[in-house]
PDBML (XML) file of the C-alpha atoms, coordinates in Angstrom:
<?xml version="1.0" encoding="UTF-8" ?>
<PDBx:datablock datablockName="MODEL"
   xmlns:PDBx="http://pdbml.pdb.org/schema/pdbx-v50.xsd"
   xmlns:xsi="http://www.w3.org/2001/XMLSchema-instance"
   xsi:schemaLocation="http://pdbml.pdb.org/schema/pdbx-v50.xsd pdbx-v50.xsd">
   <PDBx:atom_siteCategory>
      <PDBx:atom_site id="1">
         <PDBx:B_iso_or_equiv>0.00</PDBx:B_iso_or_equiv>
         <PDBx:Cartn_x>169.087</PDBx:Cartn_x>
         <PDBx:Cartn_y>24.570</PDBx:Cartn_y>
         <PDBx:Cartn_z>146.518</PDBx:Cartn_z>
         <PDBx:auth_asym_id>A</PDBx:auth_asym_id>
         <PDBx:auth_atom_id>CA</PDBx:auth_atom_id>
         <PDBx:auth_comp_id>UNK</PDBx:auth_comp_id>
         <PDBx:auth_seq_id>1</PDBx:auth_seq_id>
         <PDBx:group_PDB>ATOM</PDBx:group_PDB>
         <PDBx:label_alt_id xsi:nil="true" />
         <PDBx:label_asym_id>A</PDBx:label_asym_id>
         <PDBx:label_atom_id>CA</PDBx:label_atom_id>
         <PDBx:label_comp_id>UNK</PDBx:label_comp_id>
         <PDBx:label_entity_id>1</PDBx:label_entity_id>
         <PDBx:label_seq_id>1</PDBx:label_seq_id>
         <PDBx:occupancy>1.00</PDBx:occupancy>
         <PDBx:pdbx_PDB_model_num>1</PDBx:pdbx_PDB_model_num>
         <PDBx:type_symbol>C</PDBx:type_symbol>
      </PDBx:atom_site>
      <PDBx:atom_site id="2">
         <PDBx:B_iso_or_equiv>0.00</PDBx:B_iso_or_equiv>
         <PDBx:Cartn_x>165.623</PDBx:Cartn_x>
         <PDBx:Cartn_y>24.308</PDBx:Cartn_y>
         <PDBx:Cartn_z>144.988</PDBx:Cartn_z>
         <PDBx:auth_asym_id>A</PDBx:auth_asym_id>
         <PDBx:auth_atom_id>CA</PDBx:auth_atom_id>
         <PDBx:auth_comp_id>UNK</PDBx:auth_comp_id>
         <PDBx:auth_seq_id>2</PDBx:auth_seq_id>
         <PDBx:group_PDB>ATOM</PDBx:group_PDB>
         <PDBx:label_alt_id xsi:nil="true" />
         <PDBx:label_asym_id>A</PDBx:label_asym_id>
         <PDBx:label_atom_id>CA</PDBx:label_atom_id>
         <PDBx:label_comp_id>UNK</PDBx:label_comp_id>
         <PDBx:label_entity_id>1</PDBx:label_entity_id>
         <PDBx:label_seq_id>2</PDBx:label_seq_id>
         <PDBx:occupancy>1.00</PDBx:occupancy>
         <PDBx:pdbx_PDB_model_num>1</PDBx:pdbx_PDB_model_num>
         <PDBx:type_symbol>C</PDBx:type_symbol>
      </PDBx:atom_site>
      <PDBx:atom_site id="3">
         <PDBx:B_iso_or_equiv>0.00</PDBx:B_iso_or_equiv>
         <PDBx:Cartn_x>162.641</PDBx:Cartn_x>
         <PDBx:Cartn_y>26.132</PDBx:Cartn_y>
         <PDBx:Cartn_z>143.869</PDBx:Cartn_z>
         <PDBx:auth_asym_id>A</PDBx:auth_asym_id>
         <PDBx:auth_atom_id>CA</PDBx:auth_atom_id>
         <PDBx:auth_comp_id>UNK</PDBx:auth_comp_id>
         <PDBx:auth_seq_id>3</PDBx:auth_seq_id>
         <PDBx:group_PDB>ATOM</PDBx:group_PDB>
         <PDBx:label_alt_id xsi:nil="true" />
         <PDBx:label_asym_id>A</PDBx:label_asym_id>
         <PDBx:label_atom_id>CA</PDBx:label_atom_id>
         <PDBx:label_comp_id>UNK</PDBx:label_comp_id>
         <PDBx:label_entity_id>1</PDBx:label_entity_id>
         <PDBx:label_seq_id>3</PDBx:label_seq_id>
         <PDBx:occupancy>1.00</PDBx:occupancy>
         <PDBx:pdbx_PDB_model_num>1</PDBx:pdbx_PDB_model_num>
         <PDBx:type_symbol>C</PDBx:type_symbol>
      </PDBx:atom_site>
      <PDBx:atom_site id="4">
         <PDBx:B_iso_or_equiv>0.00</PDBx:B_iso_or_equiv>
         <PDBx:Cartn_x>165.306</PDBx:Cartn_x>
         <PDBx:Cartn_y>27.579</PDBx:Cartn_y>
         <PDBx:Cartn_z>141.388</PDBx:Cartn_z>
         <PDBx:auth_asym_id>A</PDBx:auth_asym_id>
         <PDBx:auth_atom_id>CA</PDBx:auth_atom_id>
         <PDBx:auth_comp_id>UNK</PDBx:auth_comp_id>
         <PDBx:auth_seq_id>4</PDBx:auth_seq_id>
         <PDBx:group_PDB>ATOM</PDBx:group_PDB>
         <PDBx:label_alt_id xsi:nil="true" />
         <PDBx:label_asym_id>A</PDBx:label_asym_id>
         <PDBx:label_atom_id>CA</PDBx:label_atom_id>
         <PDBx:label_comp_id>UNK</PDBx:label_comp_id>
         <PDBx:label_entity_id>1</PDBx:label_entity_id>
         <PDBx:label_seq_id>4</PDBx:label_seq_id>
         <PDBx:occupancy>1.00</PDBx:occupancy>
         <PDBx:pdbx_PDB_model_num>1</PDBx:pdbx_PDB_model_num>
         <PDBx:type_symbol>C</PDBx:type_symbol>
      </PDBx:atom_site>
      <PDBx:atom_site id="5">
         <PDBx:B_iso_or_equiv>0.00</PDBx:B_iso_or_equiv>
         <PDBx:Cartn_x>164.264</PDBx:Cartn_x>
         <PDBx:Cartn_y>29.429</PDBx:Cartn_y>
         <PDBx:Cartn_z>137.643</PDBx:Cartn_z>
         <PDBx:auth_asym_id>A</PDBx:auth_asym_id>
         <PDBx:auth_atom_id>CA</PDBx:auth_atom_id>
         <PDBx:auth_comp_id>UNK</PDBx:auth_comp_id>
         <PDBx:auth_seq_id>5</PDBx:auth_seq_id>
         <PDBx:group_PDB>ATOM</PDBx:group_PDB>
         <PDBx:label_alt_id xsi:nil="true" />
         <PDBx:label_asym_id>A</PDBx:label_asym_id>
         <PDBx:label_atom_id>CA</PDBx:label_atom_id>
         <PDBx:label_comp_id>UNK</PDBx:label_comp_id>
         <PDBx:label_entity_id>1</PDBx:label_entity_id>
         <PDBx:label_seq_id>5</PDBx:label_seq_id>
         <PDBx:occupancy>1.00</PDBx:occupancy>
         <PDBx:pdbx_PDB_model_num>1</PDBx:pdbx_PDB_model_num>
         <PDBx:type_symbol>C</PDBx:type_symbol>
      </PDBx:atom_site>
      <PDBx:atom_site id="6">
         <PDBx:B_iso_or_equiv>0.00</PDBx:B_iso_or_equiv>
         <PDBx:Cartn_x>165.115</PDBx:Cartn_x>
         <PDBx:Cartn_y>27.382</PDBx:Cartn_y>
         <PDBx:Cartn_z>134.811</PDBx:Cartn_z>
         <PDBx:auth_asym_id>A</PDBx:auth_asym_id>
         <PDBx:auth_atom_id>CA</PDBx:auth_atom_id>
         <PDBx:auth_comp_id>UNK</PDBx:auth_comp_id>
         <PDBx:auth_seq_id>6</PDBx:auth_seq_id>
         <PDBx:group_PDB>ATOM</PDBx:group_PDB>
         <PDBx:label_alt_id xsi:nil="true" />
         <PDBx:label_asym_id>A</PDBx:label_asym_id>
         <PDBx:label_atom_id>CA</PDBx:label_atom_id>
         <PDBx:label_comp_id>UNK</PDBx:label_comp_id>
         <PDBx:label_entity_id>1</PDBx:label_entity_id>
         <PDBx:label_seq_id>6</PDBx:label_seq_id>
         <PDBx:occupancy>1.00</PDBx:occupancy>
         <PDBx:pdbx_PDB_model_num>1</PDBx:pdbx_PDB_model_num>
         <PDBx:type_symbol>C</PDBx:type_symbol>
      </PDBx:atom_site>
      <PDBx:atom_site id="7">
         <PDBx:B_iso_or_equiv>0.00</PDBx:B_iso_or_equiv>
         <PDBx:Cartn_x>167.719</PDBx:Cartn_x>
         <PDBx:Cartn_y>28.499</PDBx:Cartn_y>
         <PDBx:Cartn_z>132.312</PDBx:Cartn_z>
         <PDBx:auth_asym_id>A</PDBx:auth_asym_id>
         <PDBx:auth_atom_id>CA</PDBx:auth_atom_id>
         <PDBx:auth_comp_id>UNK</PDBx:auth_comp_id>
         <PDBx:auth_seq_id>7</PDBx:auth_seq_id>
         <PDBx:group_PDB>ATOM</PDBx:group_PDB>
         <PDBx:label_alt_id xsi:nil="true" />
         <PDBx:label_asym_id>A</PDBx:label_asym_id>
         <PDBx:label_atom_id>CA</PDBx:label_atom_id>
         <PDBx:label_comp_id>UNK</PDBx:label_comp_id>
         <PDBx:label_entity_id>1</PDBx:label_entity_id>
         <PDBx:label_seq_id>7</PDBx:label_seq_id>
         <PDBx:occupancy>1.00</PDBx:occupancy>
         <PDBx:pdbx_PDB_model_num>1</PDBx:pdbx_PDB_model_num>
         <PDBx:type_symbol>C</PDBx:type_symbol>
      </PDBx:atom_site>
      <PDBx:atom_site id="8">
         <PDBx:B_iso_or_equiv>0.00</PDBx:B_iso_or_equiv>
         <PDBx:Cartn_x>169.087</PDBx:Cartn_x>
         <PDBx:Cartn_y>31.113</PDBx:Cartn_y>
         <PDBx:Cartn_z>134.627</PDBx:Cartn_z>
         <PDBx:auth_asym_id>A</PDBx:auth_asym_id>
         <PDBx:auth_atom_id>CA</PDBx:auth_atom_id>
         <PDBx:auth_comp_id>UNK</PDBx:auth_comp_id>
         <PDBx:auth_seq_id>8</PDBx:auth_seq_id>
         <PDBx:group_PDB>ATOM</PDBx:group_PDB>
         <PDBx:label_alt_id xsi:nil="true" />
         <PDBx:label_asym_id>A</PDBx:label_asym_id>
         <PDBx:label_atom_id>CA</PDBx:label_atom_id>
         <PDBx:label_comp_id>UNK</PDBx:label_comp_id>
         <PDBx:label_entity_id>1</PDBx:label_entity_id>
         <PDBx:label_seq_id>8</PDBx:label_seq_id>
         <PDBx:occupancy>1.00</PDBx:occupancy>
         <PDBx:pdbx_PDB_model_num>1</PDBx:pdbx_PDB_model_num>
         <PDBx:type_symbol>C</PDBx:type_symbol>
      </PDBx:atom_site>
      <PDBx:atom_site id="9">
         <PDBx:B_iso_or_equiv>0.00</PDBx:B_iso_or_equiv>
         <PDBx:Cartn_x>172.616</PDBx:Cartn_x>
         <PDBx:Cartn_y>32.310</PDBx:Cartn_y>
         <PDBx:Cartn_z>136.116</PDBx:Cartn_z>
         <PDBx:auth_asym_id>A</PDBx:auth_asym_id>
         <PDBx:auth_atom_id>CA</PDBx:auth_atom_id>
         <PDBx:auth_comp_id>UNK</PDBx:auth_comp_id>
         <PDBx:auth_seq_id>9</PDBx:auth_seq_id>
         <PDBx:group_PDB>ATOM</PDBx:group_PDB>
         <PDBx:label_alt_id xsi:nil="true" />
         <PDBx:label_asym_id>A</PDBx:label_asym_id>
         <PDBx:label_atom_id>CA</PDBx:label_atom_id>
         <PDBx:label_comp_id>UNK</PDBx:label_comp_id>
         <PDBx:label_entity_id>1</PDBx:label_entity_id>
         <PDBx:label_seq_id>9</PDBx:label_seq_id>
         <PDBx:occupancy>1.00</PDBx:occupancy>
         <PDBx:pdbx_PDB_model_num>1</PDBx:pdbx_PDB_model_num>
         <PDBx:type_symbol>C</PDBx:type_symbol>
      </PDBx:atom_site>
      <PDBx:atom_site id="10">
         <PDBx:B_iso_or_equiv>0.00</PDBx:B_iso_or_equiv>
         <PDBx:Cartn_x>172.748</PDBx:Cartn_x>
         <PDBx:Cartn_y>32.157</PDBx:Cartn_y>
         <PDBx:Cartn_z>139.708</PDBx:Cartn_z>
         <PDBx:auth_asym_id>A</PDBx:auth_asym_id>
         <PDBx:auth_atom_id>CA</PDBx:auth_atom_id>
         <PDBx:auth_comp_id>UNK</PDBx:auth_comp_id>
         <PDBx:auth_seq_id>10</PDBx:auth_seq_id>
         <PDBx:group_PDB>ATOM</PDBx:group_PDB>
         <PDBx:label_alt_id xsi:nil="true" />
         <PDBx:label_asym_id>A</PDBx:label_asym_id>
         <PDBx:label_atom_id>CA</PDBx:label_atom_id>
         <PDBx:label_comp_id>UNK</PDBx:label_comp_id>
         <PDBx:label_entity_id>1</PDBx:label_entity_id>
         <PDBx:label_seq_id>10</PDBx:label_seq_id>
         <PDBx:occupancy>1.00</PDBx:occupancy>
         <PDBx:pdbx_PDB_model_num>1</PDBx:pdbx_PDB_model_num>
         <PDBx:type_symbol>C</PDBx:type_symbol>
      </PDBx:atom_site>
      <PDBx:atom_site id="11">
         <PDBx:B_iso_or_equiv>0.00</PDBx:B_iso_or_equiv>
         <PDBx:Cartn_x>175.462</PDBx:Cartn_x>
         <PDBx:Cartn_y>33.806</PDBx:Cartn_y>
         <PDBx:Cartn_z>141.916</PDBx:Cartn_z>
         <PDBx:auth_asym_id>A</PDBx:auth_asym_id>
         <PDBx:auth_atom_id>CA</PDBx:auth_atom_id>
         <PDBx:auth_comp_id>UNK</PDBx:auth_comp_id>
         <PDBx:auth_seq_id>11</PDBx:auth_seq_id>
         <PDBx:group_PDB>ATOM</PDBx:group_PDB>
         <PDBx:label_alt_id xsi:nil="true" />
         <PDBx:label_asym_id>A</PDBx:label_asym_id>
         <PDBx:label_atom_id>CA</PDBx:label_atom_id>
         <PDBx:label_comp_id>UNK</PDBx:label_comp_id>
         <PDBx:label_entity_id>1</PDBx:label_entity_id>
         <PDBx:label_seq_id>11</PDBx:label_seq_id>
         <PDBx:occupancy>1.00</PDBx:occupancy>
         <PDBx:pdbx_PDB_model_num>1</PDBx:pdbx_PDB_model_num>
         <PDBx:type_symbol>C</PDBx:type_symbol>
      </PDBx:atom_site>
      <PDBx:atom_site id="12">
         <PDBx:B_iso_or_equiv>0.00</PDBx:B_iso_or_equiv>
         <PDBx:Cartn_x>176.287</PDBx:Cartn_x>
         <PDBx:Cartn_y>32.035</PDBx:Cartn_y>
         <PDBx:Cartn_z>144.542</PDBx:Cartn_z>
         <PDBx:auth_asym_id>A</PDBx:auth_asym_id>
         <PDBx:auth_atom_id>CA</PDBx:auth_atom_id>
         <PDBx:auth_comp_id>UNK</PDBx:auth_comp_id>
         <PDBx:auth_seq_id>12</PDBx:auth_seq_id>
         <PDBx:group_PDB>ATOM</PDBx:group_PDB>
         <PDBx:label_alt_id xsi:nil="true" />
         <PDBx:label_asym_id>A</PDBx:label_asym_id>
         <PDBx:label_atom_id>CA</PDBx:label_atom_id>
         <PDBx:label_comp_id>UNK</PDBx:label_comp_id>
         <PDBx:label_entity_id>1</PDBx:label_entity_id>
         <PDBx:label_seq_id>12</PDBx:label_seq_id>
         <PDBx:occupancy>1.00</PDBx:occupancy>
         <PDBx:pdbx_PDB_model_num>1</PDBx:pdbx_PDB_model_num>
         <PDBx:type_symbol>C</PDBx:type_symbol>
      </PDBx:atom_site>
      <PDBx:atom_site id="13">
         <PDBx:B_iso_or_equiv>0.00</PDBx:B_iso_or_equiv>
         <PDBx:Cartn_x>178.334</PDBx:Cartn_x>
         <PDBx:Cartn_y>33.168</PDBx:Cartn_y>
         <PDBx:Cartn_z>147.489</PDBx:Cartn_z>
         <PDBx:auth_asym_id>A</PDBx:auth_asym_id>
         <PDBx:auth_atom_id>CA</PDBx:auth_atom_id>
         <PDBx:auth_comp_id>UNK</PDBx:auth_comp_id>
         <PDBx:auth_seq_id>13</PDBx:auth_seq_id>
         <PDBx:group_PDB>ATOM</PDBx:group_PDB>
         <PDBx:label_alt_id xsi:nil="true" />
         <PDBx:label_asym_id>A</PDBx:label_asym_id>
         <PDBx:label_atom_id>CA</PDBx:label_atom_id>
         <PDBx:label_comp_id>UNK</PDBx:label_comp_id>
         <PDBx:label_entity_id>1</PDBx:label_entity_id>
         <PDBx:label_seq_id>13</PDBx:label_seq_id>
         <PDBx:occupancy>1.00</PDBx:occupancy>
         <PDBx:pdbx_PDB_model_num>1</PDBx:pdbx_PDB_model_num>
         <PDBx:type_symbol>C</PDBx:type_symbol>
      </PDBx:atom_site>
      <PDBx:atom_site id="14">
         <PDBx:B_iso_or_equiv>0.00</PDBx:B_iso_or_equiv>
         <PDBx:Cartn_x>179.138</PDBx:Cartn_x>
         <PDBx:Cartn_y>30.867</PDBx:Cartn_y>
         <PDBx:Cartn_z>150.294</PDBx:Cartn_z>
         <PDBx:auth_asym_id>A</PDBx:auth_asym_id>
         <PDBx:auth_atom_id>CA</PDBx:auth_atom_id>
         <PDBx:auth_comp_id>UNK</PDBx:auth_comp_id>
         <PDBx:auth_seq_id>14</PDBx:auth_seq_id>
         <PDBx:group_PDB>ATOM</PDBx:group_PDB>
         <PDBx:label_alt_id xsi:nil="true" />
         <PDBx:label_asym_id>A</PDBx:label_asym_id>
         <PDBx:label_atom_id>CA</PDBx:label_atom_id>
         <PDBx:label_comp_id>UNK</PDBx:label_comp_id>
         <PDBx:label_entity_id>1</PDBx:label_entity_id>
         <PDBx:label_seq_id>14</PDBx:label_seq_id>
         <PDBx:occupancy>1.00</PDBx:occupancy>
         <PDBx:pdbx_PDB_model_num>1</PDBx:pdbx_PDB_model_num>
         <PDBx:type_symbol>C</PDBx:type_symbol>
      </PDBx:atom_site>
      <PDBx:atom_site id="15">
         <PDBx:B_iso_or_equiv>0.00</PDBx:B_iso_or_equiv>
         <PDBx:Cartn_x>180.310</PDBx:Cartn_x>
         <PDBx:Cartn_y>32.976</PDBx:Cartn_y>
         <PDBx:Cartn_z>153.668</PDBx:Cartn_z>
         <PDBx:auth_asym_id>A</PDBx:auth_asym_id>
         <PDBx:auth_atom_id>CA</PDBx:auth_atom_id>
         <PDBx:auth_comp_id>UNK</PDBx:auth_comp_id>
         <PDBx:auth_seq_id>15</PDBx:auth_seq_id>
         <PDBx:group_PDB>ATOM</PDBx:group_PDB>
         <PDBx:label_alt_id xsi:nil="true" />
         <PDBx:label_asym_id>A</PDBx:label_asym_id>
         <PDBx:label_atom_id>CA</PDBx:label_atom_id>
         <PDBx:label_comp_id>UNK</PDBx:label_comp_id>
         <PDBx:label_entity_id>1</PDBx:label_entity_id>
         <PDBx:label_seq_id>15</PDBx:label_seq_id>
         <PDBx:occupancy>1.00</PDBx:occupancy>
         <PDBx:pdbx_PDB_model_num>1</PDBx:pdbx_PDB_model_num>
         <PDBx:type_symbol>C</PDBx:type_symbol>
      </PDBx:atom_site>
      <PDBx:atom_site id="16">
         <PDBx:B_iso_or_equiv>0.00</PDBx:B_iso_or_equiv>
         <PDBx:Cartn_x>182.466</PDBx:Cartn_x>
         <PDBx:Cartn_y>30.793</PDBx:Cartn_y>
         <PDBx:Cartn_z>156.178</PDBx:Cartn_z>
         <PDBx:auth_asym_id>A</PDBx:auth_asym_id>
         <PDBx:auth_atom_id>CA</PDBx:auth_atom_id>
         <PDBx:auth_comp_id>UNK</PDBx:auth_comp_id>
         <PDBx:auth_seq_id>16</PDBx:auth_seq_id>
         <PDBx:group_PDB>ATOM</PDBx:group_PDB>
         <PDBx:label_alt_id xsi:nil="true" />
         <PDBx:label_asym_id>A</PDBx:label_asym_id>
         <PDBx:label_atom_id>CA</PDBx:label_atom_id>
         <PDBx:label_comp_id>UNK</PDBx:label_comp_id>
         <PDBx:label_entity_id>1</PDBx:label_entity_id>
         <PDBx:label_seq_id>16</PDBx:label_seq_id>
         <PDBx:occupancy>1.00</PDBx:occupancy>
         <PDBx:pdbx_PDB_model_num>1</PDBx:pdbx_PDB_model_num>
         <PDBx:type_symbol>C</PDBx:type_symbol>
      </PDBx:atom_site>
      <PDBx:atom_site id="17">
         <PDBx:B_iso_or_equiv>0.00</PDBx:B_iso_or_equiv>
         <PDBx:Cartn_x>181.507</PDBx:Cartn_x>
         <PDBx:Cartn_y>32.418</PDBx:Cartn_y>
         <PDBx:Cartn_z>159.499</PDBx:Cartn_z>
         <PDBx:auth_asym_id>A</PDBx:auth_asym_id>
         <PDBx:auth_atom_id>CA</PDBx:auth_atom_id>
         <PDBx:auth_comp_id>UNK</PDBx:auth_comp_id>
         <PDBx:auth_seq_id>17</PDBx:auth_seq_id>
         <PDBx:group_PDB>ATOM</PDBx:group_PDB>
         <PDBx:label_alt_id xsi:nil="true" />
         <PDBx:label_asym_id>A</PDBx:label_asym_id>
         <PDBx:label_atom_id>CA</PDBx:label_atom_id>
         <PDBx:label_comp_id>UNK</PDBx:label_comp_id>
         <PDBx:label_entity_id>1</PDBx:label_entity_id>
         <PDBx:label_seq_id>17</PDBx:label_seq_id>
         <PDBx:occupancy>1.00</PDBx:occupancy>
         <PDBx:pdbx_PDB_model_num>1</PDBx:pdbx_PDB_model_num>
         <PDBx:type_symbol>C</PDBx:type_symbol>
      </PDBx:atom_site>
      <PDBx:atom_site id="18">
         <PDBx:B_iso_or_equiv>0.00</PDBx:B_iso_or_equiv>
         <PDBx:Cartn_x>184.434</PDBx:Cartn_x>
         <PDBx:Cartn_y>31.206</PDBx:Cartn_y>
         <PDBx:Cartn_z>161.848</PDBx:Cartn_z>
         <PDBx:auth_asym_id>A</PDBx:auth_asym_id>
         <PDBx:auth_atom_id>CA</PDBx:auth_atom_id>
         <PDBx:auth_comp_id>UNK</PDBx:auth_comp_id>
         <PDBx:auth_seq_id>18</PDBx:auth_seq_id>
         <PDBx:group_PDB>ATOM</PDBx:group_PDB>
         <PDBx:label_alt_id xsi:nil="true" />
         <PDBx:label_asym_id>A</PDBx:label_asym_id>
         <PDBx:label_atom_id>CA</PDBx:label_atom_id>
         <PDBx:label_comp_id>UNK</PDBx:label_comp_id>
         <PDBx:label_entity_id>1</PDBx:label_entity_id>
         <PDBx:label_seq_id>18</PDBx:label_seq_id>
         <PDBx:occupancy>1.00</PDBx:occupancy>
         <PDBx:pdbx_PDB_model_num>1</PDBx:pdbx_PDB_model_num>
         <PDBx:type_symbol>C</PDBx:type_symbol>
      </PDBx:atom_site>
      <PDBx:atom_site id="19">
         <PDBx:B_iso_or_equiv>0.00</PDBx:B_iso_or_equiv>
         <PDBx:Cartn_x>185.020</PDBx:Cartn_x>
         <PDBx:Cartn_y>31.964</PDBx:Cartn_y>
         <PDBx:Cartn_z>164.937</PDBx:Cartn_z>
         <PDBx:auth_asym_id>A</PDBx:auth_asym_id>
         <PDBx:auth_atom_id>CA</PDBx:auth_atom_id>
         <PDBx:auth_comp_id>UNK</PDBx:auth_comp_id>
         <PDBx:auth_seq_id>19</PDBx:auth_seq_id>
         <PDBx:group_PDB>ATOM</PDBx:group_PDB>
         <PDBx:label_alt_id xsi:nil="true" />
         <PDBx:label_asym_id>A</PDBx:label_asym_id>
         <PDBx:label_atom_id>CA</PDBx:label_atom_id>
         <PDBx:label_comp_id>UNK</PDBx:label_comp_id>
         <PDBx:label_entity_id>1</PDBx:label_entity_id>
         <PDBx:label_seq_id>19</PDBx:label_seq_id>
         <PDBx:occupancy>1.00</PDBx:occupancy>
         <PDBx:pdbx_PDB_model_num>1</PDBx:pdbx_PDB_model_num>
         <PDBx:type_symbol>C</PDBx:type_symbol>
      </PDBx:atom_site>
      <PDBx:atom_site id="20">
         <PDBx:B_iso_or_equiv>0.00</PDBx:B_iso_or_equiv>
         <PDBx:Cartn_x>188.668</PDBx:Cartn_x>
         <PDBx:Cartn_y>31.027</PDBx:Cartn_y>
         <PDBx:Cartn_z>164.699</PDBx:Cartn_z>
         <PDBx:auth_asym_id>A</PDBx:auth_asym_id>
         <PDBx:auth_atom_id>CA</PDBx:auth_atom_id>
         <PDBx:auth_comp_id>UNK</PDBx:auth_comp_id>
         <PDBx:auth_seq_id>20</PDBx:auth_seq_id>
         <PDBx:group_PDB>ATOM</PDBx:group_PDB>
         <PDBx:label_alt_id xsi:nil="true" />
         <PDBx:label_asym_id>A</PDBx:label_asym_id>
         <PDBx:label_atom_id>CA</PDBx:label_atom_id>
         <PDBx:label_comp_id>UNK</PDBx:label_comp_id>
         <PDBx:label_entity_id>1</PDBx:label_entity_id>
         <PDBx:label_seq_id>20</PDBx:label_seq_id>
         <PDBx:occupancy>1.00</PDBx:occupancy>
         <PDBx:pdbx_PDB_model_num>1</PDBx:pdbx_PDB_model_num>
         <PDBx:type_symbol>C</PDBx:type_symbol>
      </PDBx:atom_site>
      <PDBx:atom_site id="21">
         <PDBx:B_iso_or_equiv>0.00</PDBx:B_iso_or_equiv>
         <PDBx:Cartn_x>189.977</PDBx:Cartn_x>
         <PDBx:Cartn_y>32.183</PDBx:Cartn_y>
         <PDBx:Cartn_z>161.821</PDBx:Cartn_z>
         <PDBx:auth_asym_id>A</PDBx:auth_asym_id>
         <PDBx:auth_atom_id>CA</PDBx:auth_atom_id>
         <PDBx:auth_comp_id>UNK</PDBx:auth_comp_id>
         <PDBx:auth_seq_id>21</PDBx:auth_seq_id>
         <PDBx:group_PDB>ATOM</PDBx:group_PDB>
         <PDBx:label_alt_id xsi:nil="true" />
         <PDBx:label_asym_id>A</PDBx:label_asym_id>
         <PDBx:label_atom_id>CA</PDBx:label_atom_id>
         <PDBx:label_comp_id>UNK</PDBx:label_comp_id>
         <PDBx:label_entity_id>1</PDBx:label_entity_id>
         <PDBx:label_seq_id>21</PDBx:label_seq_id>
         <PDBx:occupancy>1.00</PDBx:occupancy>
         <PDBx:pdbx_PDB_model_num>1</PDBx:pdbx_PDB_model_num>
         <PDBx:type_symbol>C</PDBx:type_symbol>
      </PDBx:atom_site>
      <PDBx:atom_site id="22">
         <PDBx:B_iso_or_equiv>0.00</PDBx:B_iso_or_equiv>
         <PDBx:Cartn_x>189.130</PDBx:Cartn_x>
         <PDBx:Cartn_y>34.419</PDBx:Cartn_y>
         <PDBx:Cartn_z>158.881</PDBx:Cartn_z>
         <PDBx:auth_asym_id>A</PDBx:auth_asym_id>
         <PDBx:auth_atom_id>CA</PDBx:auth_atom_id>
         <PDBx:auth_comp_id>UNK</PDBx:auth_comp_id>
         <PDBx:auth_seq_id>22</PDBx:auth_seq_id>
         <PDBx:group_PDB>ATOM</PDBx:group_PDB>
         <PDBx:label_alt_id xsi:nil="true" />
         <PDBx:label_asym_id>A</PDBx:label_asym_id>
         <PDBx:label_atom_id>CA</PDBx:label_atom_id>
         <PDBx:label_comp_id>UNK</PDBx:label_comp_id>
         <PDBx:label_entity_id>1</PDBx:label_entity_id>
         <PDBx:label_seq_id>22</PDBx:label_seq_id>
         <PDBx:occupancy>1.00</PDBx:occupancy>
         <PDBx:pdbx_PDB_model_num>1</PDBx:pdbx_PDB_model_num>
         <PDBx:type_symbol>C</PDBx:type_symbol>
      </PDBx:atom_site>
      <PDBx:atom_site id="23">
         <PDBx:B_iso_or_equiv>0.00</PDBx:B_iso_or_equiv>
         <PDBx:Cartn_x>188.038</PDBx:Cartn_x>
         <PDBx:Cartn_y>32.141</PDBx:Cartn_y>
         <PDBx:Cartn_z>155.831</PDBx:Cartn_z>
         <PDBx:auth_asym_id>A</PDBx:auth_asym_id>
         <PDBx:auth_atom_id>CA</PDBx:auth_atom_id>
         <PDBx:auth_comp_id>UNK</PDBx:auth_comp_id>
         <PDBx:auth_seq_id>23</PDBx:auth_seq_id>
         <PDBx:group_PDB>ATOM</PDBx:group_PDB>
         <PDBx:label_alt_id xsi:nil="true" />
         <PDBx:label_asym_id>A</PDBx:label_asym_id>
         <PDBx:label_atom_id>CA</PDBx:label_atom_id>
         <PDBx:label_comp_id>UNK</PDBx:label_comp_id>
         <PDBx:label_entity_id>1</PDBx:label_entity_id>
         <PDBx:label_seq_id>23</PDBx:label_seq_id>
         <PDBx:occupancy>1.00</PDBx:occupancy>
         <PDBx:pdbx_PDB_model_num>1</PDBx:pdbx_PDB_model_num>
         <PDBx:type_symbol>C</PDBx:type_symbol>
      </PDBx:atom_site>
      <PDBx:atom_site id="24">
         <PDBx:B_iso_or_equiv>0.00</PDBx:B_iso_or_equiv>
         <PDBx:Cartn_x>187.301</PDBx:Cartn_x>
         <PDBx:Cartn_y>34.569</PDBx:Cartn_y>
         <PDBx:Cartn_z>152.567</PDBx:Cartn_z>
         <PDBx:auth_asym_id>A</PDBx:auth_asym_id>
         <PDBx:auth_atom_id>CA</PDBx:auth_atom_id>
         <PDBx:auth_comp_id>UNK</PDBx:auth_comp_id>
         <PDBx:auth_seq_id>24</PDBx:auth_seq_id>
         <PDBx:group_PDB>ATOM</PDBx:group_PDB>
         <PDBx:label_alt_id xsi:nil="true" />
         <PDBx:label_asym_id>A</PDBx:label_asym_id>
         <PDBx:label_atom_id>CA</PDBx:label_atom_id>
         <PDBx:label_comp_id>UNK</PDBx:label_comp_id>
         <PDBx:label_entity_id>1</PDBx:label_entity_id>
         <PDBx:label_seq_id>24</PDBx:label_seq_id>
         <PDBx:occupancy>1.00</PDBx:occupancy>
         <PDBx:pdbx_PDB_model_num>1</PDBx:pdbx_PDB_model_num>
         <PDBx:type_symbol>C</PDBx:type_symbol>
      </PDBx:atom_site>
      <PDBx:atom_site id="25">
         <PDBx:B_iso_or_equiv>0.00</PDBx:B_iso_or_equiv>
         <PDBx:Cartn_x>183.672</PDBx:Cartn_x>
         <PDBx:Cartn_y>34.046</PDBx:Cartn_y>
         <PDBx:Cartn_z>151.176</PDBx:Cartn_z>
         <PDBx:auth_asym_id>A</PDBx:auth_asym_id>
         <PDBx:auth_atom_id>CA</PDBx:auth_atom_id>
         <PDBx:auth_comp_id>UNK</PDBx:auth_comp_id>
         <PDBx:auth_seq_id>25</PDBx:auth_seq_id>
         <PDBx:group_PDB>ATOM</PDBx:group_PDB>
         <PDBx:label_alt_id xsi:nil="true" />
         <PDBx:label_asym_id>A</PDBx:label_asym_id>
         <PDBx:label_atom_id>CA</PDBx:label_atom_id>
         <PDBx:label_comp_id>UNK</PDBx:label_comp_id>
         <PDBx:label_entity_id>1</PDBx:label_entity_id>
         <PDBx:label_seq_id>25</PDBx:label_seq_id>
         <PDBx:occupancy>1.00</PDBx:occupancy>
         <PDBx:pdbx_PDB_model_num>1</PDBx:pdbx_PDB_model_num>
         <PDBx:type_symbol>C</PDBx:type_symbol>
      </PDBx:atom_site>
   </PDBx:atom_siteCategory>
</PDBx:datablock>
């Protein structure tokens, strides 16, 4: 990830979208 603020928090969330099974973010 780029074109990111300096000296700042960021929250990431990463979202498996499966077709099989459920994975939890």
């Amino acid at each position: 990830l780029s074109d990111l603020a300096p000296e700042t928090t960021y929250e990431v969330a990463l979202i498996p979208e499966s077709n099989v099974h459920y994975f939890p973010p």
